[in-house]
C-alpha atoms as a PDB file:
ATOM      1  CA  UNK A   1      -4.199 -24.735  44.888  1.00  0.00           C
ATOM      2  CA  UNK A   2      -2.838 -21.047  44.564  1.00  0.00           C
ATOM      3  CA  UNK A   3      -0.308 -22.154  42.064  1.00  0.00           C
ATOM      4  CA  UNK A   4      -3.010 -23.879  39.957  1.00  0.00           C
ATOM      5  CA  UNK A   5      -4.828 -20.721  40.087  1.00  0.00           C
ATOM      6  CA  UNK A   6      -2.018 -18.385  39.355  1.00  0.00           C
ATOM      7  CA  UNK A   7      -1.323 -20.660  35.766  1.00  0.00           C
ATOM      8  CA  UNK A   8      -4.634 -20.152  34.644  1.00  0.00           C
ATOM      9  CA  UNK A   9      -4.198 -16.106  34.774  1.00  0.00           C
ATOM     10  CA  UNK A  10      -1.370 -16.471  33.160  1.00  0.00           C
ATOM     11  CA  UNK A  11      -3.312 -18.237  29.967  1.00  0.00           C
ATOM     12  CA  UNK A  12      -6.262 -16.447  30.345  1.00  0.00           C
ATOM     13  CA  UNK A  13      -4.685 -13.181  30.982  1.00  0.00           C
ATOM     14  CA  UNK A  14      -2.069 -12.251  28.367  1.00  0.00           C
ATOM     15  CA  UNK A  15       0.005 -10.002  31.211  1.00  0.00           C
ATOM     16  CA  UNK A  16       3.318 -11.037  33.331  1.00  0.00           C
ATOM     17  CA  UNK A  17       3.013 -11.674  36.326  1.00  0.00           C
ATOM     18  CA  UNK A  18       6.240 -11.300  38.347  1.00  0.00           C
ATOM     19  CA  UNK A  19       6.471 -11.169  42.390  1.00  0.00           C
ATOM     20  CA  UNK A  20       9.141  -9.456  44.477  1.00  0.00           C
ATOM     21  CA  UNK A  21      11.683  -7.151  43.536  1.00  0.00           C
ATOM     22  CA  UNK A  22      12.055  -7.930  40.179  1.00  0.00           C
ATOM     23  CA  UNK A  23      13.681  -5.998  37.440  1.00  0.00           C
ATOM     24  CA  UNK A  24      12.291  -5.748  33.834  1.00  0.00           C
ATOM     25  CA  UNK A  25      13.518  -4.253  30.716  1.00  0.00           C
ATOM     26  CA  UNK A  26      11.455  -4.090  27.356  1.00  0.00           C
ATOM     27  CA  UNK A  27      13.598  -3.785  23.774  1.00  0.00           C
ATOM     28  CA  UNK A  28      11.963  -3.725  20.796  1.00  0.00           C
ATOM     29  CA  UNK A  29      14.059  -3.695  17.275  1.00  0.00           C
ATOM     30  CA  UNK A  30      14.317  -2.434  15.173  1.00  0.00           C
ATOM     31  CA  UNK A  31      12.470   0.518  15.358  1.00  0.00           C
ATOM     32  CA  UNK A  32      10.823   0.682  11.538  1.00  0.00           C
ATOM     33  CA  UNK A  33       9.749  -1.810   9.477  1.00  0.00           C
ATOM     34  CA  UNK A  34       8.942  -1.708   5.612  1.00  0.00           C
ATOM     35  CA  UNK A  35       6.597  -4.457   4.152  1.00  0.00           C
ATOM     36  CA  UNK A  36       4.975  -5.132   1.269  1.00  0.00           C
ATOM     37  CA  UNK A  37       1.470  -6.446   1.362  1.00  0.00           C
ATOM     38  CA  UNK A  38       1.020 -10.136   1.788  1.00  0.00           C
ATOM     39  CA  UNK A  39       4.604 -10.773   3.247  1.00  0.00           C
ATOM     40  CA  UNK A  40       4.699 -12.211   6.753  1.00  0.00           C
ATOM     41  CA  UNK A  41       6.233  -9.798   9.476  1.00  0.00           C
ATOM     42  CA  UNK A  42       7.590 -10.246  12.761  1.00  0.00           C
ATOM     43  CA  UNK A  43       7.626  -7.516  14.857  1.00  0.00           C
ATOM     44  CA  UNK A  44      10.724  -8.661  17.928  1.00  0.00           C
ATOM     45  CA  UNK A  45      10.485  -7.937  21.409  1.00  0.00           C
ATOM     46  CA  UNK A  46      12.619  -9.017  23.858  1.00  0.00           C
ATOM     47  CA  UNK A  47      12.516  -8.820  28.201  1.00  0.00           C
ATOM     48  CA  UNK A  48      15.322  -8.423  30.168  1.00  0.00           C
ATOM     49  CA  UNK A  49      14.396  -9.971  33.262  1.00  0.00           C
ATOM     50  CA  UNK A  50      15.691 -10.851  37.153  1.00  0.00           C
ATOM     51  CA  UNK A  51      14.354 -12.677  40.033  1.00  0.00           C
ATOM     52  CA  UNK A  52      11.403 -14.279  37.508  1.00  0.00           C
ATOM     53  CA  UNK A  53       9.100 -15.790  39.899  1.00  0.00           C
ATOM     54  CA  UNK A  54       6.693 -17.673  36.979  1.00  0.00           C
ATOM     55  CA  UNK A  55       6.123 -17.438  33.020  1.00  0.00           C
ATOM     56  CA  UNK A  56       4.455 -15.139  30.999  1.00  0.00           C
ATOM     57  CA  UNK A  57       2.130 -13.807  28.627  1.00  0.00           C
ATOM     58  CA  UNK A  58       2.782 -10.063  26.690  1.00  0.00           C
ATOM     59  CA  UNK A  59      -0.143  -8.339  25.214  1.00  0.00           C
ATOM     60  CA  UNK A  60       0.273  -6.052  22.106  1.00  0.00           C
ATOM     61  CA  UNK A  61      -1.158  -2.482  21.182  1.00  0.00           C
ATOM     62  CA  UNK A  62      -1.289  -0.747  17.546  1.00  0.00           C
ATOM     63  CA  UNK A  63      -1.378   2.983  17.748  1.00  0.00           C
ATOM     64  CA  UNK A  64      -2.912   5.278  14.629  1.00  0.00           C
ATOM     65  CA  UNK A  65      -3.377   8.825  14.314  1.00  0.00           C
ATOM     66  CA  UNK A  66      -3.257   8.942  18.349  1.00  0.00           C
ATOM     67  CA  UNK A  67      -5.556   5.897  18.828  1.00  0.00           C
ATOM     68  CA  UNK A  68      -4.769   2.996  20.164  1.00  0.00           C
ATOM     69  CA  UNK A  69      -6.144  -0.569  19.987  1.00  0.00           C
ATOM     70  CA  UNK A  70      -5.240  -4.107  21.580  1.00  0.00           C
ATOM     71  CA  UNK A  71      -4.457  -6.907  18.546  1.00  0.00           C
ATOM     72  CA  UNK A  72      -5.978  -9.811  19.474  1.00  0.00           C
ATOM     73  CA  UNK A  73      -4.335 -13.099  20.399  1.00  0.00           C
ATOM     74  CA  UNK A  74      -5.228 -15.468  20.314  1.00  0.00           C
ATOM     75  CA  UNK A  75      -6.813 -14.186  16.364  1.00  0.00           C
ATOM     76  CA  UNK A  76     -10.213 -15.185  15.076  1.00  0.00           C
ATOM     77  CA  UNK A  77      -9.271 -14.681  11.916  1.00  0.00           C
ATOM     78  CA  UNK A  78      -5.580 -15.974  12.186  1.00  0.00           C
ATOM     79  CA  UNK A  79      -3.680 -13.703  11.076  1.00  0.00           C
ATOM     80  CA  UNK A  80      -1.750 -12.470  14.284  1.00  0.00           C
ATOM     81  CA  UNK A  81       0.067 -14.824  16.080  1.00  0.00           C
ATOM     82  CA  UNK A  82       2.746 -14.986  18.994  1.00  0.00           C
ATOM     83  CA  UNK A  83       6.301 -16.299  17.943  1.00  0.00           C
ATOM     84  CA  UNK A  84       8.016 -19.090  19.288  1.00  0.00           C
ATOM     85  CA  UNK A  85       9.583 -16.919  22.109  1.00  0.00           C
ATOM     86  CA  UNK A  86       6.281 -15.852  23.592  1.00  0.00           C
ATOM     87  CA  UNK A  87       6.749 -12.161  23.327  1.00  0.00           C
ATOM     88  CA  UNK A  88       7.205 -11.446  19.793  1.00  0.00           C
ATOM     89  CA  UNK A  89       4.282 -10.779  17.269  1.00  0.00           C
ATOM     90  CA  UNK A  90       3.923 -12.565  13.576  1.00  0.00           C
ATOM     91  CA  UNK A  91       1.886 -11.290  11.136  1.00  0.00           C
ATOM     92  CA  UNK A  92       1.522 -13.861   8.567  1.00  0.00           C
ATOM     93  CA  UNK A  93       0.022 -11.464   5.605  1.00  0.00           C
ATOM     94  CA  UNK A  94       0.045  -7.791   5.826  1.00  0.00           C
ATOM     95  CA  UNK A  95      -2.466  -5.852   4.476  1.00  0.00           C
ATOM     96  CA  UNK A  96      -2.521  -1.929   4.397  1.00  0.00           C
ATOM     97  CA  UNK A  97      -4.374  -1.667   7.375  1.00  0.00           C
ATOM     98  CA  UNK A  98      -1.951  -2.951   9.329  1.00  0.00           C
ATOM     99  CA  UNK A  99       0.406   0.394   8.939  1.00  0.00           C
ATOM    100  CA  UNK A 100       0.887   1.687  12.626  1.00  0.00           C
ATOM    101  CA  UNK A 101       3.245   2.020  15.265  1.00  0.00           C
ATOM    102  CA  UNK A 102       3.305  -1.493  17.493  1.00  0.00           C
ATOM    103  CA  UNK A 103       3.944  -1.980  21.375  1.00  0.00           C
ATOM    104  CA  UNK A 104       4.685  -4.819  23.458  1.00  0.00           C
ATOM    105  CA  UNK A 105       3.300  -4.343  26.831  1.00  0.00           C
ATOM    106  CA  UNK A 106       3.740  -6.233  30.332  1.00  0.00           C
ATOM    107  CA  UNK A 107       2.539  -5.761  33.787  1.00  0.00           C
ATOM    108  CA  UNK A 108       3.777  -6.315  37.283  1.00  0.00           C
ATOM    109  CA  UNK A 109       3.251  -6.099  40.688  1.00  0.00           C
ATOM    110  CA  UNK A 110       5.644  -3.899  41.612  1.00  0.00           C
ATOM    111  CA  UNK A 111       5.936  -1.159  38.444  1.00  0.00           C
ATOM    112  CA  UNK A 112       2.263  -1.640  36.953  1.00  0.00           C
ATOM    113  CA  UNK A 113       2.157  -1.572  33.203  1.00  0.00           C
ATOM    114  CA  UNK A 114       5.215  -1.097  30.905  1.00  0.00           C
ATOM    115  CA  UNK A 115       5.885  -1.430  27.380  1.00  0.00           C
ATOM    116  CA  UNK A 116       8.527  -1.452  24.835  1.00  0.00           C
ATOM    117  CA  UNK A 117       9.925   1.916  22.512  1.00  0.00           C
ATOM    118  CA  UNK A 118       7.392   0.497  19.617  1.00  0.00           C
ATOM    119  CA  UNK A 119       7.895  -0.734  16.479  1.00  0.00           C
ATOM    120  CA  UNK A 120       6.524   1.709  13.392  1.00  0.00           C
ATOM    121  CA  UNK A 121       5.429  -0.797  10.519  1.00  0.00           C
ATOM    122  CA  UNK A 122       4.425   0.250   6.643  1.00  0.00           C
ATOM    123  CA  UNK A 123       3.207  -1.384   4.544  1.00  0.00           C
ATOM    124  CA  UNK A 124       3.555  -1.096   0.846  1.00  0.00           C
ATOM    125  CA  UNK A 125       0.860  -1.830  -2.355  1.00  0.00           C
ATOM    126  CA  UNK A 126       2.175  -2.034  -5.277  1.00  0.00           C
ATOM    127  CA  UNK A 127      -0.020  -0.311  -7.737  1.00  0.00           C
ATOM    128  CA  UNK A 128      -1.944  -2.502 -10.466  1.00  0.00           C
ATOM    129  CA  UNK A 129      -1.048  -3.420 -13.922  1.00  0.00           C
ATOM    130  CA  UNK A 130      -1.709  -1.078 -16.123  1.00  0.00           C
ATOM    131  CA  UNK A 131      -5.075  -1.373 -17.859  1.00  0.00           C
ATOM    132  CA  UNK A 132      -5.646   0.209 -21.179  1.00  0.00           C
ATOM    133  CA  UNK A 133      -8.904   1.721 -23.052  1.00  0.00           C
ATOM    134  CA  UNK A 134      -9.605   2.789 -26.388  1.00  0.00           C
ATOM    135  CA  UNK A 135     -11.522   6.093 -26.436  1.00  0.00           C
ATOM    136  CA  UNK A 136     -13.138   5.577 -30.240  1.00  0.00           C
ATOM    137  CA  UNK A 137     -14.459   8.999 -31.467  1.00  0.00           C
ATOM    138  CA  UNK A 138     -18.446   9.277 -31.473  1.00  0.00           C
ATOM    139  CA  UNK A 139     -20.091  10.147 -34.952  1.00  0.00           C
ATOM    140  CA  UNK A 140     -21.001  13.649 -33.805  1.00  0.00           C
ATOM    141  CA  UNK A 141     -17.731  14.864 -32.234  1.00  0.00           C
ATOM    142  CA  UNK A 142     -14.080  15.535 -33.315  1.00  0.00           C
ATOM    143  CA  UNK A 143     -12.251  12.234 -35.155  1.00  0.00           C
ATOM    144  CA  UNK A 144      -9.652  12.123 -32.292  1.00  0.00           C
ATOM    145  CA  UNK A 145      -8.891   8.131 -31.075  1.00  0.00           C
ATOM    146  CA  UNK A 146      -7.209   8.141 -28.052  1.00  0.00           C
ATOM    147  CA  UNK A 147      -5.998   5.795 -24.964  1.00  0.00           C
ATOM    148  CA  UNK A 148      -6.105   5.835 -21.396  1.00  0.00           C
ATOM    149  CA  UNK A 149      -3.732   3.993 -19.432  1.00  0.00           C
ATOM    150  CA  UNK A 150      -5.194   3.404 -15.411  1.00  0.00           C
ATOM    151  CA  UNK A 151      -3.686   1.809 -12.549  1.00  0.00           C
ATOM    152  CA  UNK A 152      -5.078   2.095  -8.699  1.00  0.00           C
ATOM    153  CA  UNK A 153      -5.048   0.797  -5.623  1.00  0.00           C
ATOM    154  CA  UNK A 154      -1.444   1.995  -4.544  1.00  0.00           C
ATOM    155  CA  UNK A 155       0.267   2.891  -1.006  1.00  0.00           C
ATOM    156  CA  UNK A 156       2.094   5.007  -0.684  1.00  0.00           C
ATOM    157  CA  UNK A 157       0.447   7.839  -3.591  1.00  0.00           C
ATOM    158  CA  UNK A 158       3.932   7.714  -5.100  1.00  0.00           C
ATOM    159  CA  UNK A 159       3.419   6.223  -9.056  1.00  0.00           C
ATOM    160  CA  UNK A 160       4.622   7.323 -12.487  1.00  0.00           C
ATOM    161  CA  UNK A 161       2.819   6.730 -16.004  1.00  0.00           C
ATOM    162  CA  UNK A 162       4.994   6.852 -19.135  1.00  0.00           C
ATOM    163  CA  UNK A 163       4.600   5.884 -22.713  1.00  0.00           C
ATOM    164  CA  UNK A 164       6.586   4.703 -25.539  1.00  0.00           C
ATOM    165  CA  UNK A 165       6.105   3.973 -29.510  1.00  0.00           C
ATOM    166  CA  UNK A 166       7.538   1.220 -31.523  1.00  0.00           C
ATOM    167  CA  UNK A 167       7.196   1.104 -35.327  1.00  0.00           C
ATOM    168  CA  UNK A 168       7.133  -2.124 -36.651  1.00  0.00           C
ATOM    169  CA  UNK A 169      11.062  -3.160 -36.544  1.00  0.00           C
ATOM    170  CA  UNK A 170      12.326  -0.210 -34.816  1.00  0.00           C
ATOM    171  CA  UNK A 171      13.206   0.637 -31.236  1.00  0.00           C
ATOM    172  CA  UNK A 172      11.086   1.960 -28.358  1.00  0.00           C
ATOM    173  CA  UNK A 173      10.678   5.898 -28.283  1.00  0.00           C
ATOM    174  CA  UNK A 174       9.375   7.910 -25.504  1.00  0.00           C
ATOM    175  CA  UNK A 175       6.304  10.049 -26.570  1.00  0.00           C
ATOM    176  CA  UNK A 176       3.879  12.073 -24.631  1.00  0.00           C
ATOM    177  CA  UNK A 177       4.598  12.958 -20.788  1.00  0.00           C
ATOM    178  CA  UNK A 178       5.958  11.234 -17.936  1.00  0.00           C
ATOM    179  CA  UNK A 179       2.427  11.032 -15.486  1.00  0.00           C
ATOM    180  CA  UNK A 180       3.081  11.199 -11.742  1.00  0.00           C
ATOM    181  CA  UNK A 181       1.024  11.319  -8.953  1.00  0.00           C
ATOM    182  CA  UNK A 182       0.855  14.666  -7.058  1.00  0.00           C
ATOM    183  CA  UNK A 183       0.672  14.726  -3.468  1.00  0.00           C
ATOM    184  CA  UNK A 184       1.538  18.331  -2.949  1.00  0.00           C
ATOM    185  CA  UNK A 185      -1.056  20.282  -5.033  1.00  0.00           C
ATOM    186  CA  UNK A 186      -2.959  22.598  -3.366  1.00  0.00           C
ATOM    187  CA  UNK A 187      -5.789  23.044  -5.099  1.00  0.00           C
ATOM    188  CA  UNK A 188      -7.909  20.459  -6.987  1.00  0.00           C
ATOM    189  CA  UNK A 189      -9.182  21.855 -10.621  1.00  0.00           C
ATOM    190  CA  UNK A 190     -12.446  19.802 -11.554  1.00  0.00           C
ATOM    191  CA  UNK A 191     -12.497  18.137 -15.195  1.00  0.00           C
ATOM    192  CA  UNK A 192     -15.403  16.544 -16.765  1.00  0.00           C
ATOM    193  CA  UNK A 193     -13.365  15.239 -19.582  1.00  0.00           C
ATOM    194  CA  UNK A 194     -13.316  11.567 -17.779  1.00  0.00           C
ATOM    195  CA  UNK A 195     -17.390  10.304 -18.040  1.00  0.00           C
ATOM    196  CA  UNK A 196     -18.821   6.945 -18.064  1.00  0.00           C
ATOM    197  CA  UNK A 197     -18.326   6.273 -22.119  1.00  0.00           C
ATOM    198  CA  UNK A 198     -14.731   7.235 -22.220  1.00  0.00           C
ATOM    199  CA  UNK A 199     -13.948   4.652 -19.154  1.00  0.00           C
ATOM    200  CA  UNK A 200     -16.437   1.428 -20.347  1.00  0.00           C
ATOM    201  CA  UNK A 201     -18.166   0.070 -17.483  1.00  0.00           C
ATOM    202  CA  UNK A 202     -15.870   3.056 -14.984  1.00  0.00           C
ATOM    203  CA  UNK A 203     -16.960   5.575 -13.520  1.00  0.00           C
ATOM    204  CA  UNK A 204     -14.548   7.968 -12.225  1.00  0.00           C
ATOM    205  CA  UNK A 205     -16.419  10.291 -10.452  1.00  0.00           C
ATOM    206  CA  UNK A 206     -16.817  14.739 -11.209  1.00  0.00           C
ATOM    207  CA  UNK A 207     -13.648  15.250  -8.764  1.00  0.00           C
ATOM    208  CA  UNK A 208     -10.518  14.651 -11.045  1.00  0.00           C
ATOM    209  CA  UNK A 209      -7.301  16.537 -10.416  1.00  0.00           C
ATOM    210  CA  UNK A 210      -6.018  17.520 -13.817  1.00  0.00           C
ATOM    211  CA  UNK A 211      -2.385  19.353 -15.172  1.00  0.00           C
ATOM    212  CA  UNK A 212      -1.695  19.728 -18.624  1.00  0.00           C
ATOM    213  CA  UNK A 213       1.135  17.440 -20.433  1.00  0.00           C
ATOM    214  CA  UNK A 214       2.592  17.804 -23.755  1.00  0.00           C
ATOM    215  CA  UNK A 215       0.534  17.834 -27.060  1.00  0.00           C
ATOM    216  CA  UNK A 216       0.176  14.382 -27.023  1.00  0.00           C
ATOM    217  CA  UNK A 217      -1.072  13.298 -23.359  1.00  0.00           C
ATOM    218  CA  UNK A 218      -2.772  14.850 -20.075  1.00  0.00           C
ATOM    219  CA  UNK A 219      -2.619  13.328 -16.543  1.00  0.00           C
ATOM    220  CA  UNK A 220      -5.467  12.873 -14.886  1.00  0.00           C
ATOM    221  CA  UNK A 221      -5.981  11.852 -10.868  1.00  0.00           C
ATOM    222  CA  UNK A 222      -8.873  10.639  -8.954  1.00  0.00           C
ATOM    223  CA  UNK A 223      -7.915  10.906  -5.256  1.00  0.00           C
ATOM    224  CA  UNK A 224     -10.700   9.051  -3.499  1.00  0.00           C
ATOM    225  CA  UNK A 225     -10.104   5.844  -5.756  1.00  0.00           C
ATOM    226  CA  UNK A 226      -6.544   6.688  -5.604  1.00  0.00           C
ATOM    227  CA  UNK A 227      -6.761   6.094  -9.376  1.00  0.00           C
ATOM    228  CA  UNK A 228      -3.845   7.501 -12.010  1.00  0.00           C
ATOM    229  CA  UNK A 229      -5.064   7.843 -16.004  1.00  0.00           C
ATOM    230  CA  UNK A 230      -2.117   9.196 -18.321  1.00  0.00           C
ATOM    231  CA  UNK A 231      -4.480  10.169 -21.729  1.00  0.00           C
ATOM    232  CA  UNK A 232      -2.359   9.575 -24.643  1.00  0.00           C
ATOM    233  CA  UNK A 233      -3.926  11.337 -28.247  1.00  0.00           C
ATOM    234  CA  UNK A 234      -3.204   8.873 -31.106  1.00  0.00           C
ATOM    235  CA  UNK A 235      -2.571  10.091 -34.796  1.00  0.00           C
ATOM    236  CA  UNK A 236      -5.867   9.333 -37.083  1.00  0.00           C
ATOM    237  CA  UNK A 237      -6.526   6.067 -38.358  1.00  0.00           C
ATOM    238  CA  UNK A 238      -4.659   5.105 -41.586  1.00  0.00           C
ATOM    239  CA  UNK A 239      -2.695   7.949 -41.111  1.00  0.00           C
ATOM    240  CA  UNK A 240       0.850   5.980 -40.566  1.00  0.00           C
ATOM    241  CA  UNK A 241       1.401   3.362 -43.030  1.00  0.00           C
ATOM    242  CA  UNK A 242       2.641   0.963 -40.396  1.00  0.00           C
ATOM    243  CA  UNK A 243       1.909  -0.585 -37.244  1.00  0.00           C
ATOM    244  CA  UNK A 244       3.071   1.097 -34.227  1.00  0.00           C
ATOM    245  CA  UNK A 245       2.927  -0.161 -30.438  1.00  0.00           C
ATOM    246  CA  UNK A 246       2.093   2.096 -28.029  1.00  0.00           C
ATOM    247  CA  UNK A 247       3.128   0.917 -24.687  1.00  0.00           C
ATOM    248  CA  UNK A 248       2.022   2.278 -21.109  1.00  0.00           C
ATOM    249  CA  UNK A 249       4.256   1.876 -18.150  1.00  0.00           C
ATOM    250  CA  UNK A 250       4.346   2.111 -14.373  1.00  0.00           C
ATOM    251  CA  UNK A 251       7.325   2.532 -12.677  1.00  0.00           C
ATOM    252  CA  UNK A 252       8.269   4.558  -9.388  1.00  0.00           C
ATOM    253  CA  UNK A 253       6.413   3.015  -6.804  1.00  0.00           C
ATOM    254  CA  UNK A 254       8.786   1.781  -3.542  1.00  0.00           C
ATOM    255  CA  UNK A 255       7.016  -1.808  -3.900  1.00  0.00           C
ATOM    256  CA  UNK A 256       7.992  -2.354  -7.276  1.00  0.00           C
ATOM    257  CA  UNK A 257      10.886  -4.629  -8.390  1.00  0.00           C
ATOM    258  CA  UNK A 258      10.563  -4.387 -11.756  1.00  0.00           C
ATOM    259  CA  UNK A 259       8.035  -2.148 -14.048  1.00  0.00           C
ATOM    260  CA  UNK A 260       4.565  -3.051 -15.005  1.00  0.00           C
ATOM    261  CA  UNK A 261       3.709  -2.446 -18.674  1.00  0.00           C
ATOM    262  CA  UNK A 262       0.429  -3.089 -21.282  1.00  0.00           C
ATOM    263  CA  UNK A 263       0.964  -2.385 -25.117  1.00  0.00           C
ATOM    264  CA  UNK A 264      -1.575  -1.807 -27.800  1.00  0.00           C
ATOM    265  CA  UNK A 265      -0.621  -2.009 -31.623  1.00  0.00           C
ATOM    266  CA  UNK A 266      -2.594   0.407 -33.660  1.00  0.00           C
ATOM    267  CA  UNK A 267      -2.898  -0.519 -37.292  1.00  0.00           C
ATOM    268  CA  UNK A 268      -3.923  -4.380 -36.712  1.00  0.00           C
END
């Protein structure tokens, strides 16, 4: 009857139980882990154990700026799960979130609780594809056409914007300035260059970071949407007697592979 009872704990309860003098050792490797959002992630522990009396359950913790917080497992919404070894945590998609320093725990009789060295995961997002706009001059102001190139949603704030031209049967050529997000600025200058008509259907907010480029482009950074926009001026229309592409890309970002790019041919 006592052995029927002491299986249930150890379902219920996701701790080891271990009687006697036994001897436990927790190793978790490696010690950092880089993902890249929506990969699937196991994070290894391993117990070094003697004079087991009965199986076992390990618990995990996820520690964030100095707060910690028990993942749940079994998962309601299925996304953490124990590996086949019963100590070991999958993740099947990361999300940003999940960034944090991971510990498998145990308890016993003898020691009370102990848990592993941790495990410090980060995750990556890649930052979007590029999405271009078409600032068309209003009847009242200047005759300057210009184009915004935006992408967002990146971790970490580590992104460059660049653009190129391409006349009609020539070769690519940079133009403007290289656009990079700035992490290190202390001071935030406040533009209202960036309003709802320039950006259709956007609205970036009063608090954009702004340095000046060359002649032909300013960067522009909006740090609560963690949202880069690399302006690029564009000659007058009919000015050039051929098309030319104007291509934006993003490039510099630890989860990319390969750059991300969107073109727009002025002339068409």
């Amino acid at each position: 009857m006592l052995q029927t009872r002491l299986l249930s704990l150890q379902i219920l309860i996701p701790v080891l139980w271990i009687t006697g003098s036994a001897t436990v050792k927790i190793v978790q490797r490696p010690h950092r882990i880089t993902a890249v959002q929506g990969e699937r992630v196991t994070l290894h522990c391993s117990l070094e154990l003697e004079n087991l009396a009965i199986g076992y359950l390990v618990p995990w913790t996820r520690e964030l700026d100095g707060n910690r917080s028990e993942i749940p497992l079994p998962d309601p919404a299925h996304r953490f799960h124990r590996h086949l070894d019963s100590t070991s945590l999958v993740i099947s998609a990361v999300e940003a979130k999940d960034s944090g320093r991971y510990f498998c725990q145990l308890w016993t009789v003898a020691s009370g609780l102990q848990e592993g060295n941790g495990t410090q995961l980060t995750v990556l997002v890649p930052p979007s594809v590029p999405v271009l706009f078409l600032k068309v001059p209003s009847s009242q102001g200047p005759l300057q056409w210009s184009l915004l190139c935006e992408t967002r949603g990146f971790y970490p704030p580590s992104v460059n914007l660049s653009w190129t031209q391409t006349r009609a049967g020539g070769v690519a050529e940079p133009i403007g300035s290289m656009c990079s997000w700035e992490t290190t600025r202390s001071e935030v200058k406040r533009s209202h260059n960036l309003t709802t008509p320039l950006l259709p259907n956007r609205d970036l907010g009063s608090d954009v970071g702004r340095h000046p480029g060359q002649s032909l482009a300013q960067c522009l950074q909006v740090e609560k949407l963690g949202q880069l926009v690399s302006v690029l001026e564009l000659p007058p229309q009919g000015s050039q007697s051929d098309d030319v592409t104007y291509t934006c890309t993003v490039s510099g970002h630890p989860a990319l592979s390969t750059a991300l790019s969107a073109s727009y041919i002025q002339g068409e």
